[in-house]
C-alpha atoms as a PDB file:
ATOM      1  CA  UNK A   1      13.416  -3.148   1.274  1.00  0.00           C
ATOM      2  CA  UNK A   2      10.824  -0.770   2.575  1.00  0.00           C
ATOM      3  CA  UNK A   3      11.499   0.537   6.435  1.00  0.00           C
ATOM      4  CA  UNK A   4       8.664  -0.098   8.691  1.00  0.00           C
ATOM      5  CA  UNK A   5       5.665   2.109   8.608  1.00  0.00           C
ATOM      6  CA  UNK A   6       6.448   4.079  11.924  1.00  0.00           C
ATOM      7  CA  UNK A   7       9.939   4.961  10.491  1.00  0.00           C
ATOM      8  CA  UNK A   8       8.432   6.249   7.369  1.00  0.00           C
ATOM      9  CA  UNK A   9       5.840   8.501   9.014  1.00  0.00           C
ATOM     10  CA  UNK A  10       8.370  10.033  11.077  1.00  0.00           C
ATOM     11  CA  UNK A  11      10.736  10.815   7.806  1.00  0.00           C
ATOM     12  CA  UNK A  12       7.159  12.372   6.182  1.00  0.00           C
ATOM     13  CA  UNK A  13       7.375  14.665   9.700  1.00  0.00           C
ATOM     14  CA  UNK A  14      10.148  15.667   8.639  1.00  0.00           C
ATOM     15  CA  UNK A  15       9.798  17.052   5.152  1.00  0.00           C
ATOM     16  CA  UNK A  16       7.974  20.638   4.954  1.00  0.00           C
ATOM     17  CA  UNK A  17       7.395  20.936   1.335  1.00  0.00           C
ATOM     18  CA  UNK A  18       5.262  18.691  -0.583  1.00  0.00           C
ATOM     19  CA  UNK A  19       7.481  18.393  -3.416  1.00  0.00           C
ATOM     20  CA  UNK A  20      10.191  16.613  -1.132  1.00  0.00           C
ATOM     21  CA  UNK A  21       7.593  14.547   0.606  1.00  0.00           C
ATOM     22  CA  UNK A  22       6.693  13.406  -3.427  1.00  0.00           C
ATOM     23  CA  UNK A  23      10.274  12.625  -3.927  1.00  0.00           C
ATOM     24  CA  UNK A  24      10.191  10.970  -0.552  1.00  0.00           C
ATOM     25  CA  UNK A  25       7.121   8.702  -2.046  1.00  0.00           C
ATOM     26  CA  UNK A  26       8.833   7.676  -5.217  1.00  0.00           C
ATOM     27  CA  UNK A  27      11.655   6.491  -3.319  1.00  0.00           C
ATOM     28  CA  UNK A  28       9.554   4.655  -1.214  1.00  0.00           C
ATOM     29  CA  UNK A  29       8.251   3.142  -4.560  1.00  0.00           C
ATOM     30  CA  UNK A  30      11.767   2.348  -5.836  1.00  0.00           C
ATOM     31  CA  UNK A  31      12.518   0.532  -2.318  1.00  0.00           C
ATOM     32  CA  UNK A  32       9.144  -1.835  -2.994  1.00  0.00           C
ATOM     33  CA  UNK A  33      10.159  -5.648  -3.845  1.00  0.00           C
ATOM     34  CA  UNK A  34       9.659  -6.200  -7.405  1.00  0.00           C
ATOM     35  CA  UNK A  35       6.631  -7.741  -8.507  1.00  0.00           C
ATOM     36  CA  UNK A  36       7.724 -10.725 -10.896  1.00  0.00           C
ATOM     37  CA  UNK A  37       6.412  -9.990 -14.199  1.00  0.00           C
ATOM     38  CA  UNK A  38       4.326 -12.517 -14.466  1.00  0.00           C
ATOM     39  CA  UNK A  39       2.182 -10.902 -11.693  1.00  0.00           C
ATOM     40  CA  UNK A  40       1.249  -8.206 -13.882  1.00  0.00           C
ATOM     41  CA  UNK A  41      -2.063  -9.806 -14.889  1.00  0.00           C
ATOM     42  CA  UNK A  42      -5.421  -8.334 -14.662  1.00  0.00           C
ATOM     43  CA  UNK A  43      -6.271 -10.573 -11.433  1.00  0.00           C
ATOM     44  CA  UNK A  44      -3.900  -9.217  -9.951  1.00  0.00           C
ATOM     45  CA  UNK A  45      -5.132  -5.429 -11.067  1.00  0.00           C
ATOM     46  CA  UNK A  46      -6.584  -2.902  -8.867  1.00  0.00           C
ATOM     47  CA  UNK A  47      -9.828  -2.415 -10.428  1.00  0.00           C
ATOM     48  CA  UNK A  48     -10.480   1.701  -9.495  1.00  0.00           C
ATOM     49  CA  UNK A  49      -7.333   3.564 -10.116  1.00  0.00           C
ATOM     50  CA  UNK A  50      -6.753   5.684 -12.826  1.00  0.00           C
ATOM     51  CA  UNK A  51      -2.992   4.219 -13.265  1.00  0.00           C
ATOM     52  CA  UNK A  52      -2.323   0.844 -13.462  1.00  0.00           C
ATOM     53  CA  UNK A  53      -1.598  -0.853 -10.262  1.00  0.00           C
ATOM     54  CA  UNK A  54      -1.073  -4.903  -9.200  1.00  0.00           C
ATOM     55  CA  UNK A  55      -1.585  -5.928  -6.045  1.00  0.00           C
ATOM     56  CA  UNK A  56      -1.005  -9.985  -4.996  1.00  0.00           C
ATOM     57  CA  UNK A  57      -1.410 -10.692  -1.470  1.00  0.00           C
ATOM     58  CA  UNK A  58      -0.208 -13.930   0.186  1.00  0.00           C
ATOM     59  CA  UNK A  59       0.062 -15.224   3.589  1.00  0.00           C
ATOM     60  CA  UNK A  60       2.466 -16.796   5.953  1.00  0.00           C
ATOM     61  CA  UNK A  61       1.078 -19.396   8.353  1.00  0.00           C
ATOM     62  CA  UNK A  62       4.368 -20.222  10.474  1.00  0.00           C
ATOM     63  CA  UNK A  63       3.847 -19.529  14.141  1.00  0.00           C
ATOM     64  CA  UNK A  64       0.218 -18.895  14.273  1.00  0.00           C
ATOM     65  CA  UNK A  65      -2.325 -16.733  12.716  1.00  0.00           C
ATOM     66  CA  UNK A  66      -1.817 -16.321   8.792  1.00  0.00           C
ATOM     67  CA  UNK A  67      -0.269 -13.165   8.847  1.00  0.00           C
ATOM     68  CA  UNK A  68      -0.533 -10.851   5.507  1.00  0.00           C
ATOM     69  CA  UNK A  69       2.821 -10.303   2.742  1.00  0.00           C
ATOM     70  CA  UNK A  70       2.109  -8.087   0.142  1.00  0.00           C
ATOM     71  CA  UNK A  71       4.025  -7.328  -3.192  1.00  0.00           C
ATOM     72  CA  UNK A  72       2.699  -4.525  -5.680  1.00  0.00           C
ATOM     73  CA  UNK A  73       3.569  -2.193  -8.693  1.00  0.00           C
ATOM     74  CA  UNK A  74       2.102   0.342 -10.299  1.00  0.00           C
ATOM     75  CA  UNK A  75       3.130   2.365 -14.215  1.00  0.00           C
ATOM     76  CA  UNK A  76       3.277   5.326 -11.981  1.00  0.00           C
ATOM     77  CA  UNK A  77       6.075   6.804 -10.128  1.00  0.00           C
ATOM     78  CA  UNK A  78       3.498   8.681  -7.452  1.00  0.00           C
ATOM     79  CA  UNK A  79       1.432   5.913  -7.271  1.00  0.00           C
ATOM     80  CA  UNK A  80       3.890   2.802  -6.715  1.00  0.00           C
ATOM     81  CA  UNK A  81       4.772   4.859  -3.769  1.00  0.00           C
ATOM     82  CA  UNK A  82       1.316   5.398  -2.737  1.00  0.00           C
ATOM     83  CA  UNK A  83       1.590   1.670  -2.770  1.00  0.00           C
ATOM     84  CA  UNK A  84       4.854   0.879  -0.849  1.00  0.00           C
ATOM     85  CA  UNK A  85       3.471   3.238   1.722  1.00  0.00           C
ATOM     86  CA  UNK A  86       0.165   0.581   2.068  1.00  0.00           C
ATOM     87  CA  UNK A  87       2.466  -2.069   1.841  1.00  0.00           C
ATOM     88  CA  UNK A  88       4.618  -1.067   4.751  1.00  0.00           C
ATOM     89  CA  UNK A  89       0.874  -0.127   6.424  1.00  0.00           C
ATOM     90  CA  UNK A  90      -0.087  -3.842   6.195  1.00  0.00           C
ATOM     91  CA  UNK A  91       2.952  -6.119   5.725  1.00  0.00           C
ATOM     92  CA  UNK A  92       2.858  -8.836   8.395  1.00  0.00           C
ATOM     93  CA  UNK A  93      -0.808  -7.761  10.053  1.00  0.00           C
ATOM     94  CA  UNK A  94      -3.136 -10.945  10.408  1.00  0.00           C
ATOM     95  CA  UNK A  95      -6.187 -10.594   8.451  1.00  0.00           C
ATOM     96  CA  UNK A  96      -8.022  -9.508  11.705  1.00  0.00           C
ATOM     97  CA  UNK A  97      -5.044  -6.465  12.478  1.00  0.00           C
ATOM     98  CA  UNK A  98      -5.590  -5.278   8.689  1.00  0.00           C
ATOM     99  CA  UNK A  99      -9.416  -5.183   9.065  1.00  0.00           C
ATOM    100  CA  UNK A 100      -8.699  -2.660  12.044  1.00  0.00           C
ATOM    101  CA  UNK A 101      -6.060  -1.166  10.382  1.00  0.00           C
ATOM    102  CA  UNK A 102      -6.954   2.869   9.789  1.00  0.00           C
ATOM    103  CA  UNK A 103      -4.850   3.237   5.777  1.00  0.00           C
ATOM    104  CA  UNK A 104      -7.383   6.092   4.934  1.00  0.00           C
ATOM    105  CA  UNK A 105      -7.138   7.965   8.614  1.00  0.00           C
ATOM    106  CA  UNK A 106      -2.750   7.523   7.767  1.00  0.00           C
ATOM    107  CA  UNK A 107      -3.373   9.420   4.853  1.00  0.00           C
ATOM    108  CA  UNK A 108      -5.219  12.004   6.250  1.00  0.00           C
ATOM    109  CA  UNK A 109      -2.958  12.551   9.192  1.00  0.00           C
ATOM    110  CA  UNK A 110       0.022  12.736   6.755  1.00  0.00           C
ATOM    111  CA  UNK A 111      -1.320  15.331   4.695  1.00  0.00           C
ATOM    112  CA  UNK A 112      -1.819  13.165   1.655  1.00  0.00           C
ATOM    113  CA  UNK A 113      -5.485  13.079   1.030  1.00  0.00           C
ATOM    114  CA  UNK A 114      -5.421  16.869   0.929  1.00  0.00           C
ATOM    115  CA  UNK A 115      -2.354  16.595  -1.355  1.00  0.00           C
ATOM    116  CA  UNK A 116      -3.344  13.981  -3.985  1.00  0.00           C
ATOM    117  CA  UNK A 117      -5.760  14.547  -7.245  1.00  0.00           C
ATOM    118  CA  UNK A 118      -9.452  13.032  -6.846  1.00  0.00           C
ATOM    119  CA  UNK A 119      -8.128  10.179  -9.214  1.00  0.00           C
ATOM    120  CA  UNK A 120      -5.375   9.071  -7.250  1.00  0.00           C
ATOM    121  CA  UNK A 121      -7.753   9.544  -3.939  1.00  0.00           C
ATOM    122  CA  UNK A 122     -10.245   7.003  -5.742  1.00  0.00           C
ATOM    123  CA  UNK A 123      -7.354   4.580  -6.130  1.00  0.00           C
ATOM    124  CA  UNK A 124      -6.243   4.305  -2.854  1.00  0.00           C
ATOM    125  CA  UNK A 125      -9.601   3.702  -1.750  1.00  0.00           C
ATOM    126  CA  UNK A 126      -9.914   0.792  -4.078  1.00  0.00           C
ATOM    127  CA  UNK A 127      -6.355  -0.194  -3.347  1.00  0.00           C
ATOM    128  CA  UNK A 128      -7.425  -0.185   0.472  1.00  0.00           C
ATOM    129  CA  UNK A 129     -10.931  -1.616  -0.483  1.00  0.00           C
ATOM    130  CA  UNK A 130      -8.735  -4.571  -2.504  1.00  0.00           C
ATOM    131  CA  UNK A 131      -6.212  -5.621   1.358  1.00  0.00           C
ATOM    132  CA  UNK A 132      -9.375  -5.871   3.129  1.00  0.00           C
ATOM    133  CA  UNK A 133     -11.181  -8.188   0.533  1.00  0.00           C
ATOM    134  CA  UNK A 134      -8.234 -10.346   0.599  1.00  0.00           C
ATOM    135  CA  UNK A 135      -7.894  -9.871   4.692  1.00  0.00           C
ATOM    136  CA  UNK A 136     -11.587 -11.086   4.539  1.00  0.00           C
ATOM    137  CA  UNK A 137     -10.920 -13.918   2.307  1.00  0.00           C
ATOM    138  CA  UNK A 138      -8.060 -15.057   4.657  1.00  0.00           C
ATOM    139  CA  UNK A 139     -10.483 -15.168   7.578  1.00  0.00           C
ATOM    140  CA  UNK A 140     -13.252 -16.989   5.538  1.00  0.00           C
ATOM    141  CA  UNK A 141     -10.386 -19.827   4.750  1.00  0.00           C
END
């Protein structure tokens, strides 16, 4: 189980060197719920990033506002961390708190988009670009 996103930011503080806070990432990965393997289908694919990544976003109605649950994987170890860290980012927003949400400007402030390859840049864009579609889509419901 992933710790929430506040509690992850402060353990990135924490971490110097960029190869601990890449070891830090793939453990965030490993924590991720698994996606069921039937997931891994190309609707559920992250069209944009140079690895493969799945991304299936479903909502939770009870007490309100549909609020947001995501599951995801990825074939790389860097970048299924790069998702767990979006998944703790949005897990439980309604669609409305994950339009505001800043993922890109969280990135920046922990050092990653200096730190990560154009590629994998480019595919958390499209990763972000893919939770606010399917925010959207909730609010269009």
């Amino acid at each position: 189980m992933l710790p929430p996103i506040n509690e992850i930011v402060s353990n990135f503080e924490l971490l110097d060197e960029w190869d601990e806070r890449y070891r830090y990432l793939i453990e965030l990965g490993r924590m991720m719920e698994p996606l069921p393997p039937e997931a891994h289908v190309d609707a559920n694919k992250v069209k944009g990033c140079a690895s493969q990544v799945w991304l299936v976003t479903t909502t939770d109605a009870t007490g309100g506002e549909p609020r947001l649950h995501l599951v995801g994987d990825s074939d790389a170890h860097i970048v299924r961390g790069l998702v767990a860290l979006l998944i703790a980012l949005y897990e439980g927003k309604t669609a409305r708190e994950a339009l505001a949400t800043d993922a890109l400007g969280l990135f920046k402030s922990l050092g990653l988009a200096e730190h990560l390859t154009p590629q994998r840049s480019n595919g958390v864009r499209s990763m972000v670009e893919r939770i606010r579609h399917d925010a959207q889509a909730v609010l269009a419901a």
